[in-house]
Protein backbone atom coordinates (compact mmCIF):
# COMPACT_ATOMS: atom_id res chain seq x y z
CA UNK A 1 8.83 14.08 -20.27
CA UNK A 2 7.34 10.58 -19.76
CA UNK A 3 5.84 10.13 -16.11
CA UNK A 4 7.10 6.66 -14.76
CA UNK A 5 8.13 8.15 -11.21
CA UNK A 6 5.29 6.79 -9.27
CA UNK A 7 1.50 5.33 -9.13
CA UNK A 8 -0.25 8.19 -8.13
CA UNK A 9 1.01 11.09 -10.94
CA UNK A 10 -2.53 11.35 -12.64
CA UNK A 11 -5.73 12.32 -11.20
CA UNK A 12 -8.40 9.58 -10.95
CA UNK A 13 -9.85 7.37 -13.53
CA UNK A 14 -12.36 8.84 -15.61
CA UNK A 15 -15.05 7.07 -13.79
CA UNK A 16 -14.13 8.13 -10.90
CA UNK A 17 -14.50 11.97 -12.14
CA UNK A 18 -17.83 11.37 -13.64
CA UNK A 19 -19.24 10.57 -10.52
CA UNK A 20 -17.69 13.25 -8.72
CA UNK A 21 -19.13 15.70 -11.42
CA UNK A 22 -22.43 13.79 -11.11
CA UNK A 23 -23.32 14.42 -7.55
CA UNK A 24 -21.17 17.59 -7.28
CA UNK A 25 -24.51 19.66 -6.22
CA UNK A 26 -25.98 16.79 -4.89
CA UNK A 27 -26.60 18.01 -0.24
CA UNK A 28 -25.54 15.43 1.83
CA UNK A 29 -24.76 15.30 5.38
CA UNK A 30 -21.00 15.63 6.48
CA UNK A 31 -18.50 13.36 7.80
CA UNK A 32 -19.25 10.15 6.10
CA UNK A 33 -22.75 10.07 7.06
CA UNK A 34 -24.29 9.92 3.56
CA UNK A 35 -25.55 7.41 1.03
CA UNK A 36 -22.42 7.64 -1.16
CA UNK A 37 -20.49 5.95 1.95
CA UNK A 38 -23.33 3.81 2.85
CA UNK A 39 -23.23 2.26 -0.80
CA UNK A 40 -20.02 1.95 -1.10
CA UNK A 41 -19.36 0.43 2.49
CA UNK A 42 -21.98 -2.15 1.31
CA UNK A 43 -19.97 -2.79 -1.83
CA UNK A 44 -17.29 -3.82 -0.04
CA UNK A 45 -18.03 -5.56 2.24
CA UNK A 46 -19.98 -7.82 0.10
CA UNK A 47 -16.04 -8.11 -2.14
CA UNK A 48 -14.42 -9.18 0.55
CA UNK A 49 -16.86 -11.07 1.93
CA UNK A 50 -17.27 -10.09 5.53
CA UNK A 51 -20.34 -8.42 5.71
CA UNK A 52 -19.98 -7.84 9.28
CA UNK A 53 -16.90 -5.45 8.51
CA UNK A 54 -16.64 -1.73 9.71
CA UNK A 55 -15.35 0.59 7.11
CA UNK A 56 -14.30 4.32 7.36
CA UNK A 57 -12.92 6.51 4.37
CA UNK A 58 -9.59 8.68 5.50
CA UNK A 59 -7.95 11.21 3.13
CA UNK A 60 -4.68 9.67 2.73
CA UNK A 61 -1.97 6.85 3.76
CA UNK A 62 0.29 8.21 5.88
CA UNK A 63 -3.07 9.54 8.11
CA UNK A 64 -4.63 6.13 7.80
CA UNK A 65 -1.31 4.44 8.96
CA UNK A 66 -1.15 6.83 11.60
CA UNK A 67 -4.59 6.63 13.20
CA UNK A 68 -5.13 2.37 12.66
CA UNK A 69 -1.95 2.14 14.52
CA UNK A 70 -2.24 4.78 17.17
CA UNK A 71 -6.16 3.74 17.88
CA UNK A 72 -5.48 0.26 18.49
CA UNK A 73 -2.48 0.41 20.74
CA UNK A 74 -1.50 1.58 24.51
CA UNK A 75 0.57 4.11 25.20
CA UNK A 76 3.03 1.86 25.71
CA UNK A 77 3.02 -0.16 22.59
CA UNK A 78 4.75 0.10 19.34
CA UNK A 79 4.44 -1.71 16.19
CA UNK A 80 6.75 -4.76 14.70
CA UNK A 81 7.35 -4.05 11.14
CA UNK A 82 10.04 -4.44 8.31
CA UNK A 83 13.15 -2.55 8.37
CA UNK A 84 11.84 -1.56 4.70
CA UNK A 85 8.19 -1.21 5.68
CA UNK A 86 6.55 1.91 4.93
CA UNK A 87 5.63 3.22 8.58
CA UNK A 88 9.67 2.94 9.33
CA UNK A 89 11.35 3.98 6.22
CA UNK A 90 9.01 6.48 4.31
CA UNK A 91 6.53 8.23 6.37
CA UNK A 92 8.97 11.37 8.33
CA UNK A 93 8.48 9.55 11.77
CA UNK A 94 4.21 9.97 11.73
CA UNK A 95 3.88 7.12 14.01
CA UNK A 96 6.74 8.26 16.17
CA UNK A 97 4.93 11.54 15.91
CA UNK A 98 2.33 9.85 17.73
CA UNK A 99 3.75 7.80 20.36
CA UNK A 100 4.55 4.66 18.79
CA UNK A 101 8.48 3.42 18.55
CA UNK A 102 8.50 1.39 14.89
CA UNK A 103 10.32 -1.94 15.94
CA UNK A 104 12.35 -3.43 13.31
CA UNK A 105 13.18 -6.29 12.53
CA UNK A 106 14.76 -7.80 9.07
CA UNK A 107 12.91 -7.52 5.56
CA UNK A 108 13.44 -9.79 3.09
CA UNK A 109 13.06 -8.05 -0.35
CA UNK A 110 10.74 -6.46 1.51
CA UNK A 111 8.82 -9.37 3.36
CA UNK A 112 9.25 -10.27 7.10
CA UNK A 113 9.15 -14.03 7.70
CA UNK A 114 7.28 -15.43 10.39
CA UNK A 115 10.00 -17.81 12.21
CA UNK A 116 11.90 -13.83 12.60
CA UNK A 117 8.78 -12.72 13.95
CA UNK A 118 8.07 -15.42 16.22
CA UNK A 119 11.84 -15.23 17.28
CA UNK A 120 11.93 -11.24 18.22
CA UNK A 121 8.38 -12.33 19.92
CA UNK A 122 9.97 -15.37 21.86
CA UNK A 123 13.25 -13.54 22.64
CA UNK A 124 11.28 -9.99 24.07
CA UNK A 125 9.35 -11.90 26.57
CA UNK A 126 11.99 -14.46 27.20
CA UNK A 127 13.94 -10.97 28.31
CA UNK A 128 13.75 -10.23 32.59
CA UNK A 129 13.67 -6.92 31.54
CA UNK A 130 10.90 -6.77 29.05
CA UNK A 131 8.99 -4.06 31.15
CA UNK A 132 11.37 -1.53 30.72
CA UNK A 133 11.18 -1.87 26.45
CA UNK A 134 8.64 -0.72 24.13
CA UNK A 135 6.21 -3.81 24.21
CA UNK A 136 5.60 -4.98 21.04
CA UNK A 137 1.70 -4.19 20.37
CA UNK A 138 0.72 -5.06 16.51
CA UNK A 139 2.45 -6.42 13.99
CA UNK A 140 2.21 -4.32 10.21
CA UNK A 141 2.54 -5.48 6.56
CA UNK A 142 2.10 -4.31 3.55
CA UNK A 143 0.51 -5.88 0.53
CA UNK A 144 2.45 -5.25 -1.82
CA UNK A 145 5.43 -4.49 0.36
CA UNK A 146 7.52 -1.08 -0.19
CA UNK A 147 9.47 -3.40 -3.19
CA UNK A 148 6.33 -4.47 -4.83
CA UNK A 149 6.71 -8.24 -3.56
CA UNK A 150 3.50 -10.17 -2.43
CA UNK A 151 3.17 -12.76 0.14
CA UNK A 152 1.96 -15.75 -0.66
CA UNK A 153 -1.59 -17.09 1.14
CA UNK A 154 0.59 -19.37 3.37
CA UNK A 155 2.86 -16.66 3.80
CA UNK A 156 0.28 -14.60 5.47
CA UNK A 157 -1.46 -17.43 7.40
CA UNK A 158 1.89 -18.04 9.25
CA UNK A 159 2.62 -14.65 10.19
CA UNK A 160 -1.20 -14.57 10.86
CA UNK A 161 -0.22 -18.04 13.30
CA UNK A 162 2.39 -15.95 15.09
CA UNK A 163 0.55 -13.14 16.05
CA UNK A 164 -2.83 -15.33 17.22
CA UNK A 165 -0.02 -17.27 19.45
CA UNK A 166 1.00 -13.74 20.72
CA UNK A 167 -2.35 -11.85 20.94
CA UNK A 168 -1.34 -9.25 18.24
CA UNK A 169 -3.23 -7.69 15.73
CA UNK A 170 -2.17 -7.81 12.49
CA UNK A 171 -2.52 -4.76 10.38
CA UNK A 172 -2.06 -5.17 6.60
CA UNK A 173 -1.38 -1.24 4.50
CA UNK A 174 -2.97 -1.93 1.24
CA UNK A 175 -2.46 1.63 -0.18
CA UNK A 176 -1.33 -0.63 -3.60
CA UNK A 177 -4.07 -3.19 -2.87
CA UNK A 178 -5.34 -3.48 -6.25
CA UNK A 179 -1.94 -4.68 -7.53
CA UNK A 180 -0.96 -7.29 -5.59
CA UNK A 181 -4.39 -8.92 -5.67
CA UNK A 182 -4.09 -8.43 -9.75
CA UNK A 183 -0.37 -10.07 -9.51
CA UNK A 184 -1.25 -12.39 -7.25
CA UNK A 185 -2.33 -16.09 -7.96
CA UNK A 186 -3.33 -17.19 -4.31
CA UNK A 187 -5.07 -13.97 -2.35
CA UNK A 188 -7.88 -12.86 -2.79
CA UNK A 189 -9.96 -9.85 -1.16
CA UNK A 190 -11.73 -12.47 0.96
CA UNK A 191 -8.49 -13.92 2.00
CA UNK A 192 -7.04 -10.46 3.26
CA UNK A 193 -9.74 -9.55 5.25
CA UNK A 194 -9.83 -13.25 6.78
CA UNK A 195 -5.60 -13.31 7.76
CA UNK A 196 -6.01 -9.75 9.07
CA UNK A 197 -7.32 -7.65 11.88
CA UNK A 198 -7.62 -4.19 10.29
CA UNK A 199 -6.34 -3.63 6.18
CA UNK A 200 -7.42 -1.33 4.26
CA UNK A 201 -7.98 -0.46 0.33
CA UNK A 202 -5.61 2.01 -1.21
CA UNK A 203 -7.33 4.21 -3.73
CA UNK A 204 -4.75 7.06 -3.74
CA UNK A 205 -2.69 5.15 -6.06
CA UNK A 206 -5.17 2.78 -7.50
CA UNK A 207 -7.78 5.04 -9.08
CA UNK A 208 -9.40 7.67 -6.87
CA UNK A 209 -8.20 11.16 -6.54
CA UNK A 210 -7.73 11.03 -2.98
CA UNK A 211 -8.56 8.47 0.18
CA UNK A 212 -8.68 4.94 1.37
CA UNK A 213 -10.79 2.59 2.73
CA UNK A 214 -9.92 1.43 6.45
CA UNK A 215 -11.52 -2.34 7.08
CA UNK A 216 -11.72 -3.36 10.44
CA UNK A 217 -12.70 -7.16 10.07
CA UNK A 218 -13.00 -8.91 13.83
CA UNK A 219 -15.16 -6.60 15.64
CA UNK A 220 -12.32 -4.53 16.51
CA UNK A 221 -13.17 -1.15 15.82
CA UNK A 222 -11.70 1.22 18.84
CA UNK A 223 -13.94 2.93 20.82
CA UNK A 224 -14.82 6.59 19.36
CA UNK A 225 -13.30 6.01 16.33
CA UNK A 226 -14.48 9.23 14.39
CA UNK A 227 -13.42 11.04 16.96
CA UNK A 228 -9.80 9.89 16.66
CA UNK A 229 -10.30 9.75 12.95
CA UNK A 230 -10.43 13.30 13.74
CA UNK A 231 -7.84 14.06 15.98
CA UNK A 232 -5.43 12.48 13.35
CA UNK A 233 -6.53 14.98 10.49
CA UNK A 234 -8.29 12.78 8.74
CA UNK A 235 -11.64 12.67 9.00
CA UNK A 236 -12.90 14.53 5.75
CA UNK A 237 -15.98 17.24 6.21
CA UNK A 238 -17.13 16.45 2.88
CA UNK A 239 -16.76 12.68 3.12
CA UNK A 240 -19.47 11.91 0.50
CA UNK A 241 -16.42 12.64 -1.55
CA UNK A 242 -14.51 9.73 -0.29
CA UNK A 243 -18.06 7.67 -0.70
CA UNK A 244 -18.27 8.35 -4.20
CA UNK A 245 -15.24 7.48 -5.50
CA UNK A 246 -15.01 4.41 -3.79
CA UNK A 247 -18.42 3.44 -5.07
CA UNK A 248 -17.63 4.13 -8.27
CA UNK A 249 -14.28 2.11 -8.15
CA UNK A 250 -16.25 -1.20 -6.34
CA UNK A 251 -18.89 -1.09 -9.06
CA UNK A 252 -18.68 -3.28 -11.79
CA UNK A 253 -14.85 -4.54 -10.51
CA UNK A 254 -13.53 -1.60 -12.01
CA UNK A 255 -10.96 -1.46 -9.35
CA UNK A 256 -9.39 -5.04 -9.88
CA UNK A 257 -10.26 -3.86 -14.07
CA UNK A 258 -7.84 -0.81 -13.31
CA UNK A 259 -5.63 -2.57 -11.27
CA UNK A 260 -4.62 -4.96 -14.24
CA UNK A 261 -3.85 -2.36 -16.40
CA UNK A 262 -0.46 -1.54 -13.93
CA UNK A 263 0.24 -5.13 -13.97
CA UNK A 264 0.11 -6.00 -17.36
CA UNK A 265 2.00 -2.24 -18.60
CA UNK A 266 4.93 -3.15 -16.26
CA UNK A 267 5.14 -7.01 -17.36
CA UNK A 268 5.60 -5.30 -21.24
CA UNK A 269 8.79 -3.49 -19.30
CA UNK A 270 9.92 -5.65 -17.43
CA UNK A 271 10.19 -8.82 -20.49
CA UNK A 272 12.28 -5.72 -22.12
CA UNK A 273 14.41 -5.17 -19.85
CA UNK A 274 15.65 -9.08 -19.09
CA UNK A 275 15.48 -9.31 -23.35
CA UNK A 276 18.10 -6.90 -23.20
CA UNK A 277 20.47 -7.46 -20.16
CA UNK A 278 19.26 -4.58 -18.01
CA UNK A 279 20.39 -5.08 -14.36
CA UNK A 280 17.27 -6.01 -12.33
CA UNK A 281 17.73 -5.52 -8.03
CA UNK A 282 15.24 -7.57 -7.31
CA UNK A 283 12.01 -9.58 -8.83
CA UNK A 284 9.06 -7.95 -8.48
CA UNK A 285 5.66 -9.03 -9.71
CA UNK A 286 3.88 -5.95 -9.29
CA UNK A 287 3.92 -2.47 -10.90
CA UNK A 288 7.11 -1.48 -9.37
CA UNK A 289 9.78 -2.17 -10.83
CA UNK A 290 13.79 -1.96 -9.61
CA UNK A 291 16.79 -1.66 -11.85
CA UNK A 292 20.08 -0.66 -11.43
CA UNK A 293 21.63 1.96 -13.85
CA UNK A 294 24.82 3.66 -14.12
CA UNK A 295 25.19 7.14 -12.92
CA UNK A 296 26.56 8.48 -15.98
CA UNK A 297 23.31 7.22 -17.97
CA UNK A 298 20.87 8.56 -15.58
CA UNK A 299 22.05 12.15 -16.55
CA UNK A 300 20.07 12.24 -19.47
CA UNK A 301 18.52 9.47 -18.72
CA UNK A 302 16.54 11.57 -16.37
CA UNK A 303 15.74 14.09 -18.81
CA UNK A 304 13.35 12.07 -20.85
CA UNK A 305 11.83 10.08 -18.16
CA UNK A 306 10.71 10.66 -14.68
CA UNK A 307 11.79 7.84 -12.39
CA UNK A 308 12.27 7.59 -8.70
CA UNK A 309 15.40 7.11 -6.84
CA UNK A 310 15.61 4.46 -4.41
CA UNK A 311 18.77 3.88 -2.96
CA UNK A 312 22.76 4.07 -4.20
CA UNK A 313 24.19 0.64 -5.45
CA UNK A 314 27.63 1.64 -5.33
CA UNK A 315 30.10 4.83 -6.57
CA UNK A 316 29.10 4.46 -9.86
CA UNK A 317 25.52 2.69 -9.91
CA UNK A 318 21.96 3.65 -8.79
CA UNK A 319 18.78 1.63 -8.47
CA UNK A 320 15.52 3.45 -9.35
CA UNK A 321 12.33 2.81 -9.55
CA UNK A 322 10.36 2.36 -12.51
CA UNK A 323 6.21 2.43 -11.81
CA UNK A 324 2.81 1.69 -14.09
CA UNK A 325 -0.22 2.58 -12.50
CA UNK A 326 -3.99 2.34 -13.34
CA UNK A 327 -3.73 5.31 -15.73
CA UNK A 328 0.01 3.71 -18.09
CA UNK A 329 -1.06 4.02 -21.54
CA UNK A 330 0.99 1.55 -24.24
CA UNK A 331 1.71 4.59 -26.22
CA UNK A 332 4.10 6.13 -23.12
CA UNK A 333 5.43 2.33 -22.59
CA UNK A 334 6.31 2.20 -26.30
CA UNK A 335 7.96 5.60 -25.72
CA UNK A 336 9.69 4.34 -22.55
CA UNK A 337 11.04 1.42 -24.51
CA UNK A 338 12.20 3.17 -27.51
CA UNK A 339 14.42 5.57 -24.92
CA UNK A 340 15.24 2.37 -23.27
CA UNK A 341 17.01 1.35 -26.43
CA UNK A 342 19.84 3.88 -25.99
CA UNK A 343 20.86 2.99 -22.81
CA UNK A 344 21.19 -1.02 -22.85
CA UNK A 345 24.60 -1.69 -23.06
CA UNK A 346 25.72 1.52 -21.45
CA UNK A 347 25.81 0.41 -17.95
């Protein structure tokens, strides 16, 4: 069975687990508070040049999603984000959970543009009745977005625009980081940390066994932040584990090294598939890739490759999802194609 289902099947680069194995007996103190974290916070911040940045390691996405948002709003606020974004689509209701209505508004393979944000903006407060709805509190993206599409640097700096004019923050989930900086030809590190208020640097799927980096980059950082770190679950005892791995992945740019690896295993797909008139559902430049493919050939389709399901296309089509990650081998993608073969012109 080849693994194509996702970004985050293997364990962590090899790297990665050498320097966990390294400093495995190595006594530290708990909760972050160790040179592992130190060094690594410095390597960071140096990357994305903002050395005045705070930077705290949480276990995992859907907790770091949880706890930027829920930190950094009222009780009253929710959060402005794609009708596709992650926090409203894929992650069982965790910032419901925590108080926070996810307000919608259209995506655009994935994107939100900023005239529809400044519109929901303009039309909520042009509303008498405002103060009895969920007031609009921060505004999230994603980078990539949940269909692997980027935003361009002006993209960015007029949604950034919008949300200076309306005193939001804007929170950009960078749990694929890696990959859209490697696909992208305008962003940089420096730039995300510059158009946003709080991102932060996936290494779930982009190397690491476990965690991510949350970068608050304005002076921003909510008041007892460990201790809400905390409440949300993620605050890890032994976070010199967290420390490590992201050291190791910010040394050397092994994490952009990695993250090209994704990039260029799906571009080897993806020129396949257009060769050979395989139905794409939308462009993506990232590792993700979309096709549709007709029900009858996923059958056994599915029993040589793992893919993921996305969504139905009609009675007789679906469109999954075919992912590379930082671990895709050209061996598996020369098995992938060679399966590939059988199925071109059976849809």
């Amino acid at each position: 069975m080849l693994y194509f289902s996702c970004d985050y099947a293997e364990g962590c680069h090899p790297s990665v687990l050498k320097a966990l194995s390294e400093t495995n007996l190595v006594s530290t103190p708990g909760y972050g508070e160790d040179d592992f974290c130190r060094s690594a916070k410095e390597k960071i911040k140096k990357v994305i040049d903002c050395p005045n940045a705070d930077i705290y390691f949480l276990v995992g996405g859907t907790q770091t999603n949880q706890f930027v948002i829920d930190s950094m709003l009222g009780n009253f606020d929710g959060v402005v984000a794609a009708d596709t974004g992650h926090v409203a689509a894929h992650e069982a209701g965790a910032i419901e959970y925590s108080g926070h209505k996810v307000i919608t508004i259209p995506g655009h393979d994935g994107k939100i543009h900023a005239e529809e944000l400044k519109s929901y903006l303009r039309d909520f407060y042009a509303d008498d009745n405002h103060e009895h709805m969920v007031n609009p509190g921060m505004v999230y993206i994603s980078y990539p977005t949940e269909y692997g599409t980027i935003y361009s640097k002006n993209e960015l700096e007029t949604i950034r625009m919008v949300c200076q004019e309306y005193d939001l923050p804007l929170f950009i989930d960078g749990a694929r980081l890696g990959y859209g900086l490697a696909a992208a030809t305008d962003m940089t590190y420096a730039d995300i940390a510059a158009l946003s208020d709080v991102f932060y640097i996936g290494g779930t799927k982009v190397g690491a066994m476990f965690g991510e980096a949350v970068v608050f980059t304005k002076g921003n950082t909510p008041k007892h932040v460990i201790t809400q770190i905390k409440q949300h679950g993620a605050l890890l005892a032994k976070g010199r584990l967290l420390g490590v791995q992201f050291d190791a992945l910010f040394t050397d740019d092994l994490y952009m090294k990695i993250s090209q690896n994704a990039i260029d295993t799906a571009a080897r797909i993806k020129t396949y598939l257009k060769e050979n008139g395989f139905k794409f559902f939308l462009d993506s430049p990232t590792n993700q890739i979309f096709i549709v493919m007709c029900n009858k050939a996923l059958e056994s389709f599915s029993k040589e490759v793992a893919y993921g399901f996305w969504e139905k296309y009609d009675e007789d089509h679906t469109v999954i999802r075919i992912a590379t990650a930082w671990s895709t081998e050209n061996q598996a993608v020369d098995q992938l194609l060679k399966i590939l073969e059988k199925y071109k012109n059976n849809c």
